[in-house]
PDB file of N, CA and C in Angstrom:
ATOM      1  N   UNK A   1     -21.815  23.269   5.640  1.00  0.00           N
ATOM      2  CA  UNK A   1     -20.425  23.074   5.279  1.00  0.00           C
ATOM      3  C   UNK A   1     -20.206  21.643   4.812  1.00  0.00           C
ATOM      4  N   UNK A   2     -18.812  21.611   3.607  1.00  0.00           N
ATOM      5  CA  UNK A   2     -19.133  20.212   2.900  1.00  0.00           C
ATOM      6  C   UNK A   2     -17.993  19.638   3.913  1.00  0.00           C
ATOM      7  N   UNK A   3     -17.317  20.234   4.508  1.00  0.00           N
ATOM      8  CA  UNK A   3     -16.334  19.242   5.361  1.00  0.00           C
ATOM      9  C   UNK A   3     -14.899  19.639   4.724  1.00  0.00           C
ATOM     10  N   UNK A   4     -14.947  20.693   3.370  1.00  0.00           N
ATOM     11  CA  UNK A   4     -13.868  20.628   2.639  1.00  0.00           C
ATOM     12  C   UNK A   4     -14.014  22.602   2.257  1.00  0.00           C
ATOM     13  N   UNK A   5     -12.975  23.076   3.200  1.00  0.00           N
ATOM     14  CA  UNK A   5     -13.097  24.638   3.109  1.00  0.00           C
ATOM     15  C   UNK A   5     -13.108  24.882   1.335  1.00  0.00           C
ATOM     16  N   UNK A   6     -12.201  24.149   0.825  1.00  0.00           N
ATOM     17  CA  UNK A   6     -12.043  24.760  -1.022  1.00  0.00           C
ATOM     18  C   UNK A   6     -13.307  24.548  -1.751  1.00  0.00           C
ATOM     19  N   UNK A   7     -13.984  23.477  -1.238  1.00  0.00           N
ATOM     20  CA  UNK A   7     -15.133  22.780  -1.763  1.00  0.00           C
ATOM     21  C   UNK A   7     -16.132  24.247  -1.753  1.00  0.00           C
ATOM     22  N   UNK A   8     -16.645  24.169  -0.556  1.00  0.00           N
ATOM     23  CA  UNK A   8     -17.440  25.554  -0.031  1.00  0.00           C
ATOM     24  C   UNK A   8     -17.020  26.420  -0.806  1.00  0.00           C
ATOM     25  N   UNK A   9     -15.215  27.124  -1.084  1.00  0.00           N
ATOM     26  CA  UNK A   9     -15.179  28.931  -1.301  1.00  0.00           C
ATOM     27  C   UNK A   9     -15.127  28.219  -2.924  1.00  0.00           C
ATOM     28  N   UNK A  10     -15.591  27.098  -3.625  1.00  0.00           N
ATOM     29  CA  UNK A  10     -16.123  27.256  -4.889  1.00  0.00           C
ATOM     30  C   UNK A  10     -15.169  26.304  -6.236  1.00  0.00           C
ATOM     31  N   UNK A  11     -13.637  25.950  -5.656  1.00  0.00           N
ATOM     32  CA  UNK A  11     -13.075  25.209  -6.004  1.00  0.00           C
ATOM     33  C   UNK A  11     -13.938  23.592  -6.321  1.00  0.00           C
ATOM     34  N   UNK A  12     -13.743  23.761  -8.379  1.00  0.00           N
ATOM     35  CA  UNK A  12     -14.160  22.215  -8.528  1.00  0.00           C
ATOM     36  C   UNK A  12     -13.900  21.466  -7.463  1.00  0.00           C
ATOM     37  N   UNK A  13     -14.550  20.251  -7.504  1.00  0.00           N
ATOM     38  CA  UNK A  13     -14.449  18.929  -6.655  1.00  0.00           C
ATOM     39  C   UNK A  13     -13.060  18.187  -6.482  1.00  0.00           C
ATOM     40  N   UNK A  14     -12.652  18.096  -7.782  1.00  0.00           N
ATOM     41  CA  UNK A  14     -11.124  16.922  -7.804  1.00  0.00           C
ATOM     42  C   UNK A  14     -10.588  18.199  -7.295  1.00  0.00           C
ATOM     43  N   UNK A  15     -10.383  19.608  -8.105  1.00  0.00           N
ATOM     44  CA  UNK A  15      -9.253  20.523  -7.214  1.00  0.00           C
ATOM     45  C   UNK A  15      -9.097  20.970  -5.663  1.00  0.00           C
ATOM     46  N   UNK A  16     -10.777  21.150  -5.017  1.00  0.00           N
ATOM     47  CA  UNK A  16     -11.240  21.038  -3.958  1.00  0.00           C
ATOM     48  C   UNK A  16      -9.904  20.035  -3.279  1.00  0.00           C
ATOM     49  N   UNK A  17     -10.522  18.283  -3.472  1.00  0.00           N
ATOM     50  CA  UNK A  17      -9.807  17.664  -2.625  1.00  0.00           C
ATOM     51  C   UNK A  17      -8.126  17.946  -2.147  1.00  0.00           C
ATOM     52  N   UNK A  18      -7.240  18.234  -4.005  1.00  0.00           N
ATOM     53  CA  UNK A  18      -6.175  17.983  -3.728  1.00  0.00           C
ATOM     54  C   UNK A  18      -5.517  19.610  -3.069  1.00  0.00           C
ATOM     55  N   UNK A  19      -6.618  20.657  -2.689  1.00  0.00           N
ATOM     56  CA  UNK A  19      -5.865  21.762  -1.976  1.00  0.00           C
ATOM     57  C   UNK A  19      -5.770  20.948  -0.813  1.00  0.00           C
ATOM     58  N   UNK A  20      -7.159  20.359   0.065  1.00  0.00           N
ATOM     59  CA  UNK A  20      -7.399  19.956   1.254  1.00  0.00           C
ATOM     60  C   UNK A  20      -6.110  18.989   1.678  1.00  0.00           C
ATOM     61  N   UNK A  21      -5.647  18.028   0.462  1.00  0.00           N
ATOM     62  CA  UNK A  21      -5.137  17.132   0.956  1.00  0.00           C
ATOM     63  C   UNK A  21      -3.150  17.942   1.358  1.00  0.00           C
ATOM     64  N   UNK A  22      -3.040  18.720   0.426  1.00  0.00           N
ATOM     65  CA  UNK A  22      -2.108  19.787   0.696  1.00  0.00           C
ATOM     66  C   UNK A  22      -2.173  20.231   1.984  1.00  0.00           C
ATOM     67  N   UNK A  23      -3.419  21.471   2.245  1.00  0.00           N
ATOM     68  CA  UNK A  23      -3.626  21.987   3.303  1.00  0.00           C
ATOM     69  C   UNK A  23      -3.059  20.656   4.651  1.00  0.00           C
ATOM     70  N   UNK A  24      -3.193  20.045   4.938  1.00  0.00           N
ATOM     71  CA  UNK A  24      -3.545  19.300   5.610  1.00  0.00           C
ATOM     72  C   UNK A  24      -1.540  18.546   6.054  1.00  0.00           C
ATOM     73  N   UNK A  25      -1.243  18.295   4.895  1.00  0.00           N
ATOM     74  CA  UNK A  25       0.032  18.035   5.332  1.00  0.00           C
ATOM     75  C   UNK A  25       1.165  19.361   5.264  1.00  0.00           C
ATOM     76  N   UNK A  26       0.665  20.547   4.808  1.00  0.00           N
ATOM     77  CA  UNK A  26       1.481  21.517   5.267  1.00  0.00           C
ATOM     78  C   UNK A  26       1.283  22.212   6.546  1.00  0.00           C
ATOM     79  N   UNK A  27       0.042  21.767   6.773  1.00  0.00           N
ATOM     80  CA  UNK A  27      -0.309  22.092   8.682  1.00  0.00           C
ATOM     81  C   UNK A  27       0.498  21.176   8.950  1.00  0.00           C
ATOM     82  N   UNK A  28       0.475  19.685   8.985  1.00  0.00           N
ATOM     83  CA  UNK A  28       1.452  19.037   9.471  1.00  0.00           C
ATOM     84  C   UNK A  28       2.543  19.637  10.001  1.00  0.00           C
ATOM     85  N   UNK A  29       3.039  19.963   8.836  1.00  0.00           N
ATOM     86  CA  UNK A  29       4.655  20.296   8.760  1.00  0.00           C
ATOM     87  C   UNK A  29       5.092  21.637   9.460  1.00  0.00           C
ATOM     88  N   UNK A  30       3.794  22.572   9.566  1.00  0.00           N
ATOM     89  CA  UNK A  30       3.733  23.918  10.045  1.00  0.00           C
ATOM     90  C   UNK A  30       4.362  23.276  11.764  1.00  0.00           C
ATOM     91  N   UNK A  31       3.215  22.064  12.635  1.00  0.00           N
ATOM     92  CA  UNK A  31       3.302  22.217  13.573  1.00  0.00           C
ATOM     93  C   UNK A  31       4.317  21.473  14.247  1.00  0.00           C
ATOM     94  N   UNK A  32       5.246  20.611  13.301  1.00  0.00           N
ATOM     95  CA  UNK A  32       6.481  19.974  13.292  1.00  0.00           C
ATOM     96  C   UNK A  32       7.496  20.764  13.529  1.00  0.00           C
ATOM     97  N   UNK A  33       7.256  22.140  12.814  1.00  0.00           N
ATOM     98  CA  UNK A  33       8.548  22.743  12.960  1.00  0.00           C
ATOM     99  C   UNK A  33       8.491  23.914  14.454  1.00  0.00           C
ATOM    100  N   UNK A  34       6.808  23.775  14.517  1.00  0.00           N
ATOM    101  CA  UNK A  34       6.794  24.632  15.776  1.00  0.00           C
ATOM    102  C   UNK A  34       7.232  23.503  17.458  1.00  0.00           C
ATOM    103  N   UNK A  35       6.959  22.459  17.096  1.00  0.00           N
ATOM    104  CA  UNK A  35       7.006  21.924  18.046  1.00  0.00           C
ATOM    105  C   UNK A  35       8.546  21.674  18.008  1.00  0.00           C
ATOM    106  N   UNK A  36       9.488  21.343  16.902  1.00  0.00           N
ATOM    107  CA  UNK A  36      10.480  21.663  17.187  1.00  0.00           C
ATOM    108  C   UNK A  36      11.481  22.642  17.502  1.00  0.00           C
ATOM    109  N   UNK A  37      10.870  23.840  17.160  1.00  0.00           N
ATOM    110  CA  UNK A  37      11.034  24.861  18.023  1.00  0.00           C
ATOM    111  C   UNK A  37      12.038  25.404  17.196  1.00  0.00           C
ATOM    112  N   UNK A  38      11.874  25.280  15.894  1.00  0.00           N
ATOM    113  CA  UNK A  38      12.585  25.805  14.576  1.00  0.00           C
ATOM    114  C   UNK A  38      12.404  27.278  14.486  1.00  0.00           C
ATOM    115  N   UNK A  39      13.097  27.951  13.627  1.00  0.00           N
ATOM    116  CA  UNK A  39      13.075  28.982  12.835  1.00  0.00           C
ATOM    117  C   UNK A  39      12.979  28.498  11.488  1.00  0.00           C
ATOM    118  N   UNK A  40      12.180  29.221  10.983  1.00  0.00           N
ATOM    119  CA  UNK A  40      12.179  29.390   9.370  1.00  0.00           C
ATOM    120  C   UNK A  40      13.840  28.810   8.715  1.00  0.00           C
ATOM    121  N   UNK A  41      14.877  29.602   9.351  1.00  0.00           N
ATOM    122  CA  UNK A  41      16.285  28.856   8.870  1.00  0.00           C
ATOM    123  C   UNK A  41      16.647  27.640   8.951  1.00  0.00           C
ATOM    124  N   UNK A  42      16.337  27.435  10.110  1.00  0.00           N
ATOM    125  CA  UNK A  42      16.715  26.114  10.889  1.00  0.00           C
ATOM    126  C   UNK A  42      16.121  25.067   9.872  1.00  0.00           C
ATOM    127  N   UNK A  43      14.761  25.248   9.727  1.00  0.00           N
ATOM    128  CA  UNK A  43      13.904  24.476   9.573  1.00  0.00           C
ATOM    129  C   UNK A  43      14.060  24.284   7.367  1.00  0.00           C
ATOM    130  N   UNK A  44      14.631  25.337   7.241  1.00  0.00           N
ATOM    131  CA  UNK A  44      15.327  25.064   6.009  1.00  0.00           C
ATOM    132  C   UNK A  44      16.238  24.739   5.644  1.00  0.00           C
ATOM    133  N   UNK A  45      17.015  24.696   6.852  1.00  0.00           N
ATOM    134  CA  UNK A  45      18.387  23.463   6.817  1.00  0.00           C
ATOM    135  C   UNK A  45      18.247  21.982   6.891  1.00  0.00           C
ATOM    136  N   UNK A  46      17.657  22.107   7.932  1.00  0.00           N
ATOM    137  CA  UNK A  46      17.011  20.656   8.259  1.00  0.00           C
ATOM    138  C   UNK A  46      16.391  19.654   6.453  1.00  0.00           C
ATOM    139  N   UNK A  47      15.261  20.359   5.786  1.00  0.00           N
ATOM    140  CA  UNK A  47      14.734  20.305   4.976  1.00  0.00           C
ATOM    141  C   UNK A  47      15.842  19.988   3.505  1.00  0.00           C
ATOM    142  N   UNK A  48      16.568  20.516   4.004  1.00  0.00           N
ATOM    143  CA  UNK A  48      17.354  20.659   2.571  1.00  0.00           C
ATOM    144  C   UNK A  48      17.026  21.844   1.413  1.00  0.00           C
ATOM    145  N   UNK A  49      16.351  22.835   1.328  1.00  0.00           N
ATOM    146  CA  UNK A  49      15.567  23.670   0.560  1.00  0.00           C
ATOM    147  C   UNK A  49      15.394  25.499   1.116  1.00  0.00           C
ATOM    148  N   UNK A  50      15.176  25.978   0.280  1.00  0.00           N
ATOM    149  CA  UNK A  50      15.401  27.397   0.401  1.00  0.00           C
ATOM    150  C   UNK A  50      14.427  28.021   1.572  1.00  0.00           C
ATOM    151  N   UNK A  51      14.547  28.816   2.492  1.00  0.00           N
ATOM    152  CA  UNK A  51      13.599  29.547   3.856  1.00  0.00           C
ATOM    153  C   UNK A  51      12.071  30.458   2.780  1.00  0.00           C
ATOM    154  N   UNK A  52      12.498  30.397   1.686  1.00  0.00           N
ATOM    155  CA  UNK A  52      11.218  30.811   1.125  1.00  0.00           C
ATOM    156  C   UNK A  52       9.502  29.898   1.098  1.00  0.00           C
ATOM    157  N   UNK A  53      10.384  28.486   1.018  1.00  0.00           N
ATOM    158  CA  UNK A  53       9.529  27.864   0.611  1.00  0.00           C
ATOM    159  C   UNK A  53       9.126  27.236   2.188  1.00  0.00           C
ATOM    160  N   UNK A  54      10.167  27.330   3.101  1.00  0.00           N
ATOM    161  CA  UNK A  54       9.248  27.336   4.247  1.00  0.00           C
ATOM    162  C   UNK A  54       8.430  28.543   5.040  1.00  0.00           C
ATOM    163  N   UNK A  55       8.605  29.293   4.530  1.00  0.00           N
ATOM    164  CA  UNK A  55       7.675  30.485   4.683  1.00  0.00           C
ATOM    165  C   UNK A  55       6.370  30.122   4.032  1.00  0.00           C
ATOM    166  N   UNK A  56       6.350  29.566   2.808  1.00  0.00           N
ATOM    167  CA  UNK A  56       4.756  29.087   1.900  1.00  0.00           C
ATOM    168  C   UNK A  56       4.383  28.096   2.547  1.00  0.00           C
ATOM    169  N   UNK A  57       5.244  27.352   3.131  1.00  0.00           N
ATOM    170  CA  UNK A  57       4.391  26.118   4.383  1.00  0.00           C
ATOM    171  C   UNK A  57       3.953  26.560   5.497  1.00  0.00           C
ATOM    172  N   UNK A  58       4.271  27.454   6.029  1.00  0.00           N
ATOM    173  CA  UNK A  58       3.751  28.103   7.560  1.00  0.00           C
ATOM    174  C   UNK A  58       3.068  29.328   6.988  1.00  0.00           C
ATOM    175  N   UNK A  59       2.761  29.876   5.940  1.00  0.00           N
ATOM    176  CA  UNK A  59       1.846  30.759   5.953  1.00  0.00           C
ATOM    177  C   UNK A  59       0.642  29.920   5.068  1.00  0.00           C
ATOM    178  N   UNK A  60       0.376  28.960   4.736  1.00  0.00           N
ATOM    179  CA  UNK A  60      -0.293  27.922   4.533  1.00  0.00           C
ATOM    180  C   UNK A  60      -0.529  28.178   3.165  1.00  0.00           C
ATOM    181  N   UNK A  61       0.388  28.606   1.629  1.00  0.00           N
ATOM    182  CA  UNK A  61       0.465  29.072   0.987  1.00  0.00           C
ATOM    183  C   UNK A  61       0.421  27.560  -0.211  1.00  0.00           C
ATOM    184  N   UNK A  62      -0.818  26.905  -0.107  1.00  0.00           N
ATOM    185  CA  UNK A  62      -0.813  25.173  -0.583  1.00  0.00           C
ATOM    186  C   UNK A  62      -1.317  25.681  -1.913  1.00  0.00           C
ATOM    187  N   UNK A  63      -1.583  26.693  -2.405  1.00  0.00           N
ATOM    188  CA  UNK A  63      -1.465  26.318  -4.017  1.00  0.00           C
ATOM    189  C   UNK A  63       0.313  26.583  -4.425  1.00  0.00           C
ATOM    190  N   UNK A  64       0.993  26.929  -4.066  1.00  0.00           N
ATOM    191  CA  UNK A  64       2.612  26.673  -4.569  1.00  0.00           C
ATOM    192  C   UNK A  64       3.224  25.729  -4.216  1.00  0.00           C
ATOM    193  N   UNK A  65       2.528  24.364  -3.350  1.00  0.00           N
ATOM    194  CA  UNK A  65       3.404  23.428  -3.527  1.00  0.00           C
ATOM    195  C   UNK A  65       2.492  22.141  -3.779  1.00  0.00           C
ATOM    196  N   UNK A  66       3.202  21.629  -4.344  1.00  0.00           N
ATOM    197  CA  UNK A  66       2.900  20.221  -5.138  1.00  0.00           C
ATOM    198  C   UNK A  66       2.619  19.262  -3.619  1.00  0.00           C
ATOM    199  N   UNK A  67       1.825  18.317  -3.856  1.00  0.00           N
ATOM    200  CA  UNK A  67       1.441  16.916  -2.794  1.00  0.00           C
ATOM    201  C   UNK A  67       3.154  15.750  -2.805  1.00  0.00           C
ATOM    202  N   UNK A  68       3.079  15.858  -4.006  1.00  0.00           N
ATOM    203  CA  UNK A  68       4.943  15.091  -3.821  1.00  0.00           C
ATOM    204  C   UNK A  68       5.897  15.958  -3.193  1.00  0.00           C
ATOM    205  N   UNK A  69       5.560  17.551  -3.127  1.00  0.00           N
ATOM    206  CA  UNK A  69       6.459  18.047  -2.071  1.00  0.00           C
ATOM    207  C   UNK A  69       6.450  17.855  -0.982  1.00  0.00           C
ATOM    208  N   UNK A  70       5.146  18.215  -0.678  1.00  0.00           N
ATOM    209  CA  UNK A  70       5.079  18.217   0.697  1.00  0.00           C
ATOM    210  C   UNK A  70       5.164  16.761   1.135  1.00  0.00           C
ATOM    211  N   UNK A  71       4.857  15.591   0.680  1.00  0.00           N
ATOM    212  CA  UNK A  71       4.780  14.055   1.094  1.00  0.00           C
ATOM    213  C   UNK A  71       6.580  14.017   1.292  1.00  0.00           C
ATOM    214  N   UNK A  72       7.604  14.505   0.630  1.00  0.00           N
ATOM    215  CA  UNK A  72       8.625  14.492   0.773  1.00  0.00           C
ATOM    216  C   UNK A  72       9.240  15.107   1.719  1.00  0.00           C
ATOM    217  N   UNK A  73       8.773  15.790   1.753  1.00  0.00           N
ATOM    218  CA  UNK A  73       9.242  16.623   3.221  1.00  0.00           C
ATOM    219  C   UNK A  73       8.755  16.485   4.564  1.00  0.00           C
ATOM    220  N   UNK A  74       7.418  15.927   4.563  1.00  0.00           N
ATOM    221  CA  UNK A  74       7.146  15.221   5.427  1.00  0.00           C
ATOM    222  C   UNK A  74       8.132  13.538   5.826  1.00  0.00           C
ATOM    223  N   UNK A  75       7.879  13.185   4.968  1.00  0.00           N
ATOM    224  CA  UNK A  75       9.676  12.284   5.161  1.00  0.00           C
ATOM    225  C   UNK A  75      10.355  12.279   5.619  1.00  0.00           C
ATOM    226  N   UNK A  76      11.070  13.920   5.321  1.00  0.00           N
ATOM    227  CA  UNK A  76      12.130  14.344   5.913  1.00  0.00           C
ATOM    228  C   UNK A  76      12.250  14.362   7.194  1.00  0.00           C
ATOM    229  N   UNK A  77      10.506  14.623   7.669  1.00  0.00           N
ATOM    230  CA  UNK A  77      10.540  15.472   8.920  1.00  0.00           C
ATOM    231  C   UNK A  77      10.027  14.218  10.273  1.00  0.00           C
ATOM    232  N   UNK A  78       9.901  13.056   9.115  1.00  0.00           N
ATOM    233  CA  UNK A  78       9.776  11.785  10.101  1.00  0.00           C
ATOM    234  C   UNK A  78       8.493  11.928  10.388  1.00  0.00           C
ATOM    235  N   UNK A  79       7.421  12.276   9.832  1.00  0.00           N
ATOM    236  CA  UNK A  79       5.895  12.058   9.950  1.00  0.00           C
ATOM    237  C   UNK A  79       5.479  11.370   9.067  1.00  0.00           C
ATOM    238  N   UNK A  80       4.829  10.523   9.379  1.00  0.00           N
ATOM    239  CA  UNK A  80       4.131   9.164   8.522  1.00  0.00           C
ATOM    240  C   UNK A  80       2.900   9.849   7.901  1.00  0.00           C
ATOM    241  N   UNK A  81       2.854   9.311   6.339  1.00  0.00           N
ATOM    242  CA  UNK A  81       1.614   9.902   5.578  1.00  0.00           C
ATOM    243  C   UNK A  81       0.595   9.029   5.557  1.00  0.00           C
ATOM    244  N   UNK A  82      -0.538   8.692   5.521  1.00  0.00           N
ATOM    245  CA  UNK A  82      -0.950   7.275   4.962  1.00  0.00           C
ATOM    246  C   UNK A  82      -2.191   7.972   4.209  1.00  0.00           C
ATOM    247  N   UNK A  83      -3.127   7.093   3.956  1.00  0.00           N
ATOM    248  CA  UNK A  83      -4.178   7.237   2.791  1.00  0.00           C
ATOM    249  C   UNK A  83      -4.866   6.289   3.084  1.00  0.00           C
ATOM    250  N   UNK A  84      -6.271   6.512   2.938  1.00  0.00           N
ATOM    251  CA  UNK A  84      -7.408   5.768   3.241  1.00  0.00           C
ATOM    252  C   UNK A  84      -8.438   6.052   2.054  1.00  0.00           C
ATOM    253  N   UNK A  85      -8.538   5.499   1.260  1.00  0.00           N
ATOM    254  CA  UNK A  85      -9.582   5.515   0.683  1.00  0.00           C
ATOM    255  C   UNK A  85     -11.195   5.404   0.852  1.00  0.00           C
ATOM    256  N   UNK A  86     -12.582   5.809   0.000  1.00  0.00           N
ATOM    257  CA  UNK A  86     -13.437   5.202   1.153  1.00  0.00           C
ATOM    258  C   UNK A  86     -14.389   5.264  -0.758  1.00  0.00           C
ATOM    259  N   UNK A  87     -15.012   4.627  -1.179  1.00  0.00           N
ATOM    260  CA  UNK A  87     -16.224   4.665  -2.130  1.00  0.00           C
ATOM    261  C   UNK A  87     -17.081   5.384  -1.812  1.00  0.00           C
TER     262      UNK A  87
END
């Protein structure tokens, strides 16, 4: 295993990363809203945005949303993003 599930099921390299980096902050956000103990509604009020599209975040549905979405909504939701680069 390369460390990167998209990598493995065959996804180029650059597309590989940017599902992972998706995947990764829509789990975030999945376990934000569980720990707040949201509903899908709630949690689309909160958000500002339609209960559909939090349905594509908790069913981990990261090719329909963009990395500026989710970085924004993570915002919203008061979780810090950061980025580390490495050569």
């Amino acid at each position: 295993s390369s460390g990167n599930i998209f990598l493995d099921l065959g996804f180029p390299p650059h597309e590989a990363e940017v599902m992972l980096l998706r995947a990764r902050l829509a789990e975030a956000l999945r376990l934000w809203i569980e720990r707040e103990k949201l509903t899908q509604a709630q949690a689309s009020k909160r958000f500002g945005i339609a209960q559909p599209r939090v349905s594509e975040i908790t069913r981990g549905k990261v090719e329909l949303l963009s990395l500026d979405y989710l970085v924004g909504l993570c915002a919203k939701a008061g979780i810090s993003v950061g980025l580390r680069l490495a050569a």
